[in-house]
PDB file of N, CA and C in Angstrom:
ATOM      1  N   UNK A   1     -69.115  32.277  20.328  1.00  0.00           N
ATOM      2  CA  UNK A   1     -70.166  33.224  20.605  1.00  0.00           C
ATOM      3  C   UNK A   1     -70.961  33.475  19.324  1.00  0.00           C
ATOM      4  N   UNK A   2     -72.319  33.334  19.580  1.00  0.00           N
ATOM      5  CA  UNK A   2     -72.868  33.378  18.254  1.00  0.00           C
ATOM      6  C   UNK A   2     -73.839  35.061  18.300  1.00  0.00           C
ATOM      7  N   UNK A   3     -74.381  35.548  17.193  1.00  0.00           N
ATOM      8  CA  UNK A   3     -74.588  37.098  17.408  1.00  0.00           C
ATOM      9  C   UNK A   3     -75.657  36.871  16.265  1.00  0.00           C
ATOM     10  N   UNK A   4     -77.217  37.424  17.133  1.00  0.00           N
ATOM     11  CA  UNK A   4     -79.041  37.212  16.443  1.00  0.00           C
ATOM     12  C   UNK A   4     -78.828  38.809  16.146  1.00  0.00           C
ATOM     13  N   UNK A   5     -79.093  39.263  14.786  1.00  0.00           N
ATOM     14  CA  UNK A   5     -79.685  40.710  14.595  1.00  0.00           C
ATOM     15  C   UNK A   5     -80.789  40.715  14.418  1.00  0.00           C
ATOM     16  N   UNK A   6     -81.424  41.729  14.280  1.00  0.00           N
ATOM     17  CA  UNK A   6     -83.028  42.054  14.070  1.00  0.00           C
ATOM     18  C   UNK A   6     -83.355  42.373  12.607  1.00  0.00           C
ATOM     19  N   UNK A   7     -83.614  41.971  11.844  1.00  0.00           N
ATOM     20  CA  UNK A   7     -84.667  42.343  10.696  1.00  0.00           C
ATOM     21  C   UNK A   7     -85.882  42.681  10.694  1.00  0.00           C
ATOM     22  N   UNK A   8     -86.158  43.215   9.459  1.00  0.00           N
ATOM     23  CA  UNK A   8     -87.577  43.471   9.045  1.00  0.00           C
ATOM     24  C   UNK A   8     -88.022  43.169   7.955  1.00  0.00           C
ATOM     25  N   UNK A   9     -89.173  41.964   8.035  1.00  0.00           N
ATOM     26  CA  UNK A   9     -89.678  41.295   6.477  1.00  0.00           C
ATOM     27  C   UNK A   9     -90.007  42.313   5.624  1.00  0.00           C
ATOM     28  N   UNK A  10     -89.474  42.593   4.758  1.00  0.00           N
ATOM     29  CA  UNK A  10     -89.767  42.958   3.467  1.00  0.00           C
ATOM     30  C   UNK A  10     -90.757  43.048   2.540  1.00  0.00           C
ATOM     31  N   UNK A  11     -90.229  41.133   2.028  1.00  0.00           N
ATOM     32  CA  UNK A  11     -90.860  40.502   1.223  1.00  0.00           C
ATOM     33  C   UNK A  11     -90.907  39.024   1.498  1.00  0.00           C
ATOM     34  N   UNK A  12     -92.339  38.627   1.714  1.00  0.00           N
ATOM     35  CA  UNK A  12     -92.046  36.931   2.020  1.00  0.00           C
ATOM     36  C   UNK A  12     -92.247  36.367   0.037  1.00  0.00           C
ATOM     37  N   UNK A  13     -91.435  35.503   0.136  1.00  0.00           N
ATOM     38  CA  UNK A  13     -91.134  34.518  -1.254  1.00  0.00           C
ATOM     39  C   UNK A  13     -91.411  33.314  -1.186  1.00  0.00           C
ATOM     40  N   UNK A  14     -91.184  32.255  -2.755  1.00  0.00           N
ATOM     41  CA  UNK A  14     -91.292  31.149  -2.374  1.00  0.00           C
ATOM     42  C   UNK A  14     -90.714  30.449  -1.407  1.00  0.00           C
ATOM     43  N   UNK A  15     -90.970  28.862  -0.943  1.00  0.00           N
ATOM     44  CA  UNK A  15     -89.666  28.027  -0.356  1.00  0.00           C
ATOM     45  C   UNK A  15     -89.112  28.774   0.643  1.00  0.00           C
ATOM     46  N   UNK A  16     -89.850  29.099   2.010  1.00  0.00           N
ATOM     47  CA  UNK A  16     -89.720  29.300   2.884  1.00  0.00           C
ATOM     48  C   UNK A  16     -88.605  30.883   3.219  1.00  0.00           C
ATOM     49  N   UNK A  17     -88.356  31.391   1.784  1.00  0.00           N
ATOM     50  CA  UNK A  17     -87.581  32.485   1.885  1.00  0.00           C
ATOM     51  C   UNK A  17     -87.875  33.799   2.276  1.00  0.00           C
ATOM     52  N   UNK A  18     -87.641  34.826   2.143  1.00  0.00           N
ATOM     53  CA  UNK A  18     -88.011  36.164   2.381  1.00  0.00           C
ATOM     54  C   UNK A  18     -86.596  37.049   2.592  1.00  0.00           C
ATOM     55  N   UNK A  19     -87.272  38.160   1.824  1.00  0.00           N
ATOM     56  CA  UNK A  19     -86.079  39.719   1.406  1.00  0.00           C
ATOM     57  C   UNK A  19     -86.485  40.298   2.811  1.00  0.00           C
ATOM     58  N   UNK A  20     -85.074  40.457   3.639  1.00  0.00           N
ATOM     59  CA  UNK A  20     -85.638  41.408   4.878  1.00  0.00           C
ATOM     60  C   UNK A  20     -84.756  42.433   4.431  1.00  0.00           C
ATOM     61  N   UNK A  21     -85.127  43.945   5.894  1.00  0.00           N
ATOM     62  CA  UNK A  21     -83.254  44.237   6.039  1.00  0.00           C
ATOM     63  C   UNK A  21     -83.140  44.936   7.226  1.00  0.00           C
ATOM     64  N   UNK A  22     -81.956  44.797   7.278  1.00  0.00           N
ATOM     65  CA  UNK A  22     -81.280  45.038   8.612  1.00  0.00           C
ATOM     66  C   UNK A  22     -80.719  46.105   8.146  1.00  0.00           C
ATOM     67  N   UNK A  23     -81.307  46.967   9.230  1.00  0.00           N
ATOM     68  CA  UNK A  23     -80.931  48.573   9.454  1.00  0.00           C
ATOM     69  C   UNK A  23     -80.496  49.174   7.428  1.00  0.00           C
ATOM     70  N   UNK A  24     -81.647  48.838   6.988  1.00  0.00           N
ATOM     71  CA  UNK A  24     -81.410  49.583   5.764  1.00  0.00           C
ATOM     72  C   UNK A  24     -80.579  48.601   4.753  1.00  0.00           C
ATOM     73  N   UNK A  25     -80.251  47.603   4.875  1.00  0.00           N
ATOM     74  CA  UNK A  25     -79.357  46.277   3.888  1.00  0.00           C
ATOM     75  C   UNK A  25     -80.248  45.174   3.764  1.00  0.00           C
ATOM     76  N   UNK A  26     -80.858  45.386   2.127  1.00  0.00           N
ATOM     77  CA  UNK A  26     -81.176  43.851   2.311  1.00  0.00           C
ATOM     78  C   UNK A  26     -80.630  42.536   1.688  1.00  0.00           C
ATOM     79  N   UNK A  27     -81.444  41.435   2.165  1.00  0.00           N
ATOM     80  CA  UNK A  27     -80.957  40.039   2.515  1.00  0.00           C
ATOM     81  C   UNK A  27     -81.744  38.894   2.140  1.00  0.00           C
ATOM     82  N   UNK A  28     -81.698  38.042   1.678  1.00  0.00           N
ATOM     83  CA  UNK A  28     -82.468  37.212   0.911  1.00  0.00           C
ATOM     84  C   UNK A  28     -82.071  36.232   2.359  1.00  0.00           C
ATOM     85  N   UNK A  29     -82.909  35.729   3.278  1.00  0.00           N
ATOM     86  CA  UNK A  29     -82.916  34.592   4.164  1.00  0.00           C
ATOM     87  C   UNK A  29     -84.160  33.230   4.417  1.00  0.00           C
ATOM     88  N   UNK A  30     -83.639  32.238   5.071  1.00  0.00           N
ATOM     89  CA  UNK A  30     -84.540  31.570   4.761  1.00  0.00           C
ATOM     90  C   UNK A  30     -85.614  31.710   5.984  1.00  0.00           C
ATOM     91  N   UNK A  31     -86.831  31.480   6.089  1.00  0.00           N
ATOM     92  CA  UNK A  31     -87.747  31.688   7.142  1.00  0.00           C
ATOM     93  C   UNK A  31     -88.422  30.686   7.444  1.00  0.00           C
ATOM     94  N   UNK A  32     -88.018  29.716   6.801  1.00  0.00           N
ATOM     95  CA  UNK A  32     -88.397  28.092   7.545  1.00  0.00           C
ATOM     96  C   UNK A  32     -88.844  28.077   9.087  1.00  0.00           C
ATOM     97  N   UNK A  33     -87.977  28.637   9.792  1.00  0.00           N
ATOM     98  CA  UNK A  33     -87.761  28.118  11.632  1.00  0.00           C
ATOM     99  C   UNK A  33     -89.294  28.841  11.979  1.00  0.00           C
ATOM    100  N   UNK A  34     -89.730  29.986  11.123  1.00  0.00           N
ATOM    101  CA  UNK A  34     -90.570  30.864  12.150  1.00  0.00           C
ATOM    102  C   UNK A  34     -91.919  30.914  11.454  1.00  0.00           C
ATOM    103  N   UNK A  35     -92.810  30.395  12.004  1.00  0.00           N
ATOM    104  CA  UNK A  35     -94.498  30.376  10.860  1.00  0.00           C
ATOM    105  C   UNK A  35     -95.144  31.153  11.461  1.00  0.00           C
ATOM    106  N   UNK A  36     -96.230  31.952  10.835  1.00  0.00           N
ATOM    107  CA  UNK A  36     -96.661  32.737  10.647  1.00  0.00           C
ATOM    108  C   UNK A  36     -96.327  34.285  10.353  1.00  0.00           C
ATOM    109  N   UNK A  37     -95.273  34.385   9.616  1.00  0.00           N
ATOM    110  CA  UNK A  37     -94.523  35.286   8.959  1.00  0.00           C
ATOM    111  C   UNK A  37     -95.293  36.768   8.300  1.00  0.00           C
ATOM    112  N   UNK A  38     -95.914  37.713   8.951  1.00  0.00           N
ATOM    113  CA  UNK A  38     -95.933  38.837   7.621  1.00  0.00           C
ATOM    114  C   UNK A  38     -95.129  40.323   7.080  1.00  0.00           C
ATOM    115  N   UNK A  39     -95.507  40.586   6.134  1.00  0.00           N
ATOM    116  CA  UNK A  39     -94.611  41.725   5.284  1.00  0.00           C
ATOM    117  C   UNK A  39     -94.613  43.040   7.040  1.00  0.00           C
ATOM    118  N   UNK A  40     -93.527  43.441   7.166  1.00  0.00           N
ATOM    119  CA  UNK A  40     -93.336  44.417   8.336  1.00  0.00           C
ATOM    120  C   UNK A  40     -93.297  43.696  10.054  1.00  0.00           C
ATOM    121  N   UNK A  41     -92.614  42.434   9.953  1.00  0.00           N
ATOM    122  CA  UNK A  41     -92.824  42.016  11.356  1.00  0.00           C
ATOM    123  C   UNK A  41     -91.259  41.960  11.370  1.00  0.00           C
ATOM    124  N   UNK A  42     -90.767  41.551  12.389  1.00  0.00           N
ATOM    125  CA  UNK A  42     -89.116  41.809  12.813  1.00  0.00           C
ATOM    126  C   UNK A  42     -88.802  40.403  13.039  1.00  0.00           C
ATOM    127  N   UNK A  43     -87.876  39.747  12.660  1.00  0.00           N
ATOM    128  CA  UNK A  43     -86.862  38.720  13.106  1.00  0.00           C
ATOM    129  C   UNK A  43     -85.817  38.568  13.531  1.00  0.00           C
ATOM    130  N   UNK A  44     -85.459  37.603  14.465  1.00  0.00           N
ATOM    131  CA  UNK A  44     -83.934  37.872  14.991  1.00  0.00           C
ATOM    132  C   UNK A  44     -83.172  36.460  13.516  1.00  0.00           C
ATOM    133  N   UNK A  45     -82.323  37.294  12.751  1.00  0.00           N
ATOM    134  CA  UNK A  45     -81.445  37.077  11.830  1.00  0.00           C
ATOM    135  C   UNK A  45     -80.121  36.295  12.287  1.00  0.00           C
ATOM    136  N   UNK A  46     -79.424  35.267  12.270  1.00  0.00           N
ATOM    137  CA  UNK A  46     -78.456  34.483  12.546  1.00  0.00           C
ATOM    138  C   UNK A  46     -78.295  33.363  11.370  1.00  0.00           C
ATOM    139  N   UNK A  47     -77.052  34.383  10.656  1.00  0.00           N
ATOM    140  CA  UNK A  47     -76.137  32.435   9.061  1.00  0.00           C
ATOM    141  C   UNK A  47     -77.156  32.497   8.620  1.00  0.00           C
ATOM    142  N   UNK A  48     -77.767  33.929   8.031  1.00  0.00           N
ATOM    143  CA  UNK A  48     -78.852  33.482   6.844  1.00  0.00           C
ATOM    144  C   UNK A  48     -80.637  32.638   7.584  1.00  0.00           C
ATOM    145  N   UNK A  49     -80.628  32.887   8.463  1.00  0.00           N
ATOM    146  CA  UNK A  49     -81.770  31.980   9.122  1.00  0.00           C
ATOM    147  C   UNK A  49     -82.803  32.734  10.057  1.00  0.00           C
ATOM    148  N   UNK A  50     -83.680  33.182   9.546  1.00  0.00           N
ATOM    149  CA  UNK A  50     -84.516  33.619  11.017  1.00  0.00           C
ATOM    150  C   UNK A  50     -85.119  33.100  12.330  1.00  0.00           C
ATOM    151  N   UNK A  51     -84.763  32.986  12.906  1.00  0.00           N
ATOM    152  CA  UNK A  51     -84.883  32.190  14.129  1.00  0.00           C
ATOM    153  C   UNK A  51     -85.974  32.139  15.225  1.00  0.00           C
ATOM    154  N   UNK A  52     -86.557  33.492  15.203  1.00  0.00           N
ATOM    155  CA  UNK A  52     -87.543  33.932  16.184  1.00  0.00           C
ATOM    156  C   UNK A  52     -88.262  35.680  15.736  1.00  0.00           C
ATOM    157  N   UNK A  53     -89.954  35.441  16.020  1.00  0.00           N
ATOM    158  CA  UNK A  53     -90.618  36.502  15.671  1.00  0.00           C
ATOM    159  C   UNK A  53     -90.076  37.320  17.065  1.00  0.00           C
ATOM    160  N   UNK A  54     -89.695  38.781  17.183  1.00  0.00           N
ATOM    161  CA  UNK A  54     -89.758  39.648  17.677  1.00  0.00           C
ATOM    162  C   UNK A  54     -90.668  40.570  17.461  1.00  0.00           C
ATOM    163  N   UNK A  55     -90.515  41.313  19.418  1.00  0.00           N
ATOM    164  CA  UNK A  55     -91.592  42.793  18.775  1.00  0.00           C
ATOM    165  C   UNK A  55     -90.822  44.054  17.665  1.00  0.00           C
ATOM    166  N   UNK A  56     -91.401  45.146  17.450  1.00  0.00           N
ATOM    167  CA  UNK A  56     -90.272  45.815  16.754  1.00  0.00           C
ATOM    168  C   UNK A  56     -89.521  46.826  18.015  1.00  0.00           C
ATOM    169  N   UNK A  57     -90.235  46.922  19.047  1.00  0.00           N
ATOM    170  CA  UNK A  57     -89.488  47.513  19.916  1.00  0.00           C
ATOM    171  C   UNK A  57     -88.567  46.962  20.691  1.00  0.00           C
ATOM    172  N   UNK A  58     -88.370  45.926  20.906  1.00  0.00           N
ATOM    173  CA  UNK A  58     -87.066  44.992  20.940  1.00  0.00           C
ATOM    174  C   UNK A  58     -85.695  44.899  19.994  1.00  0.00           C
ATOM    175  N   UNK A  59     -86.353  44.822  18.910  1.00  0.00           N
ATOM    176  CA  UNK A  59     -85.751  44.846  17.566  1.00  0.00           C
ATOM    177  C   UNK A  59     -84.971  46.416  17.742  1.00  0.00           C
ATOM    178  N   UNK A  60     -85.802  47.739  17.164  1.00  0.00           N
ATOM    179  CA  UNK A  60     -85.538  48.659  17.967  1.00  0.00           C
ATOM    180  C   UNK A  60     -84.430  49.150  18.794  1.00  0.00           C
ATOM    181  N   UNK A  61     -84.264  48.487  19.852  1.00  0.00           N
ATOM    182  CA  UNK A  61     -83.321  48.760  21.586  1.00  0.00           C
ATOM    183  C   UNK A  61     -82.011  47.753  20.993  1.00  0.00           C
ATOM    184  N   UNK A  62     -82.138  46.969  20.640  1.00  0.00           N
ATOM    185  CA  UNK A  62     -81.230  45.902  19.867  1.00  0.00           C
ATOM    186  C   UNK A  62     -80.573  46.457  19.169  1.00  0.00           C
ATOM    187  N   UNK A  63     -81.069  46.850  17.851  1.00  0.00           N
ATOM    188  CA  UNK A  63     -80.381  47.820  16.503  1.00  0.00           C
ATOM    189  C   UNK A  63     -80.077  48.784  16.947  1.00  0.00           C
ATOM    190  N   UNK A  64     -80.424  49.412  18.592  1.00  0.00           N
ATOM    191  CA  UNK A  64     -79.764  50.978  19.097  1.00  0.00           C
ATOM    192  C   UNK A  64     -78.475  50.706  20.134  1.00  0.00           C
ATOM    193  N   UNK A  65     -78.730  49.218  20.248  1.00  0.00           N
ATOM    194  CA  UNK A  65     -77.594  48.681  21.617  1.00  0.00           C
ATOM    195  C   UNK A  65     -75.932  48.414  20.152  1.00  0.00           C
ATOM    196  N   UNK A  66     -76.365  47.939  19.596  1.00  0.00           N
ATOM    197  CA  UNK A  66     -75.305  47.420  18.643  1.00  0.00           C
ATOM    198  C   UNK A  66     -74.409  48.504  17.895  1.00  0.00           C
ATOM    199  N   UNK A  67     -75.517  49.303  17.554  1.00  0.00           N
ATOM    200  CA  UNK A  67     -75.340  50.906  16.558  1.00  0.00           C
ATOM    201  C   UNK A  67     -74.053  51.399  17.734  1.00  0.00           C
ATOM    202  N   UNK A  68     -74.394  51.397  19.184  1.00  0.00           N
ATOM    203  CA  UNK A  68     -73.533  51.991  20.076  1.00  0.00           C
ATOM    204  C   UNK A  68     -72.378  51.339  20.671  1.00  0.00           C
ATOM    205  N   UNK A  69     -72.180  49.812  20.333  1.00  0.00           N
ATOM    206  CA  UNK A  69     -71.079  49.256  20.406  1.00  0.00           C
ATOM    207  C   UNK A  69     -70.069  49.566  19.246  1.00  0.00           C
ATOM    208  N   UNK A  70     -70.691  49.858  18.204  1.00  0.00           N
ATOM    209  CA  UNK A  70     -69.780  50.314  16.898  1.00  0.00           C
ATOM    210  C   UNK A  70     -69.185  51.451  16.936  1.00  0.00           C
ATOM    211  N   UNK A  71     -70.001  52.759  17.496  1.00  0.00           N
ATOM    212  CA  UNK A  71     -69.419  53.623  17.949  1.00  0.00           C
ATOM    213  C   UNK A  71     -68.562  53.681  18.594  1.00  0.00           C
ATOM    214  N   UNK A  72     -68.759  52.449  20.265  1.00  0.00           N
ATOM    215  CA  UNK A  72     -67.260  52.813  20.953  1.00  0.00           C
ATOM    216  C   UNK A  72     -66.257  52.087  20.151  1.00  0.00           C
ATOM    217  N   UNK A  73     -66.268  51.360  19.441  1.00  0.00           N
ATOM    218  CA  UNK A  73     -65.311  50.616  18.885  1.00  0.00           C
ATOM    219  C   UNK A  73     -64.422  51.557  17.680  1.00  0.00           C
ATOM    220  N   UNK A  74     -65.185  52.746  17.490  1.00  0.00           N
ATOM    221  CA  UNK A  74     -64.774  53.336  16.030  1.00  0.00           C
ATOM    222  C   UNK A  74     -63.857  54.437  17.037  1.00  0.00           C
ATOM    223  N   UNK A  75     -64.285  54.982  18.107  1.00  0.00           N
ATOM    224  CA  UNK A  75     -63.500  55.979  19.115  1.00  0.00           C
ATOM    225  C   UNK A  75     -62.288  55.381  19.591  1.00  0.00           C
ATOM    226  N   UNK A  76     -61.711  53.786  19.715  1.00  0.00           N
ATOM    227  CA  UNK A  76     -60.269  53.342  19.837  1.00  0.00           C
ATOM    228  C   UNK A  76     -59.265  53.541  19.660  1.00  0.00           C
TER     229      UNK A  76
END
């Protein structure tokens, strides 16, 4: 089972890279897969790789669906 988080570009860099972060952590990843990249757009994050432009309200419902799996997991 593989697991896409949502980021938010940062900073785009040389060589296809860019500083995002996820929910407040950032991350030096590569952004090769996804063109037309700018500073404040959201990516789904997977092994260092951005994979796909998202909206941020997706991104959003995503980072609020996950936030609440951690919770039930911390109530065990």
């Amino acid at each position: 089972m593989c697991l896409a988080i949502p980021a938010r570009v940062e900073e785009l860099l040389p060589d296809d890279m860019a500083r995002v972060s996820v929910d407040g952590v950032g991350k030096l990843v590569s952004v090769a897969l996804v063109d037309g990249l700018a500073i404040g757009d959201y990516v789904v994050l997977h092994v260092g790789y951005a994979l796909a432009k998202i909206d941020e309200e997706e991104a959003m419902a995503t980072l609020a669906l996950l936030r609440e799996a951690a919770a039930l997991g911390d109530a065990q």
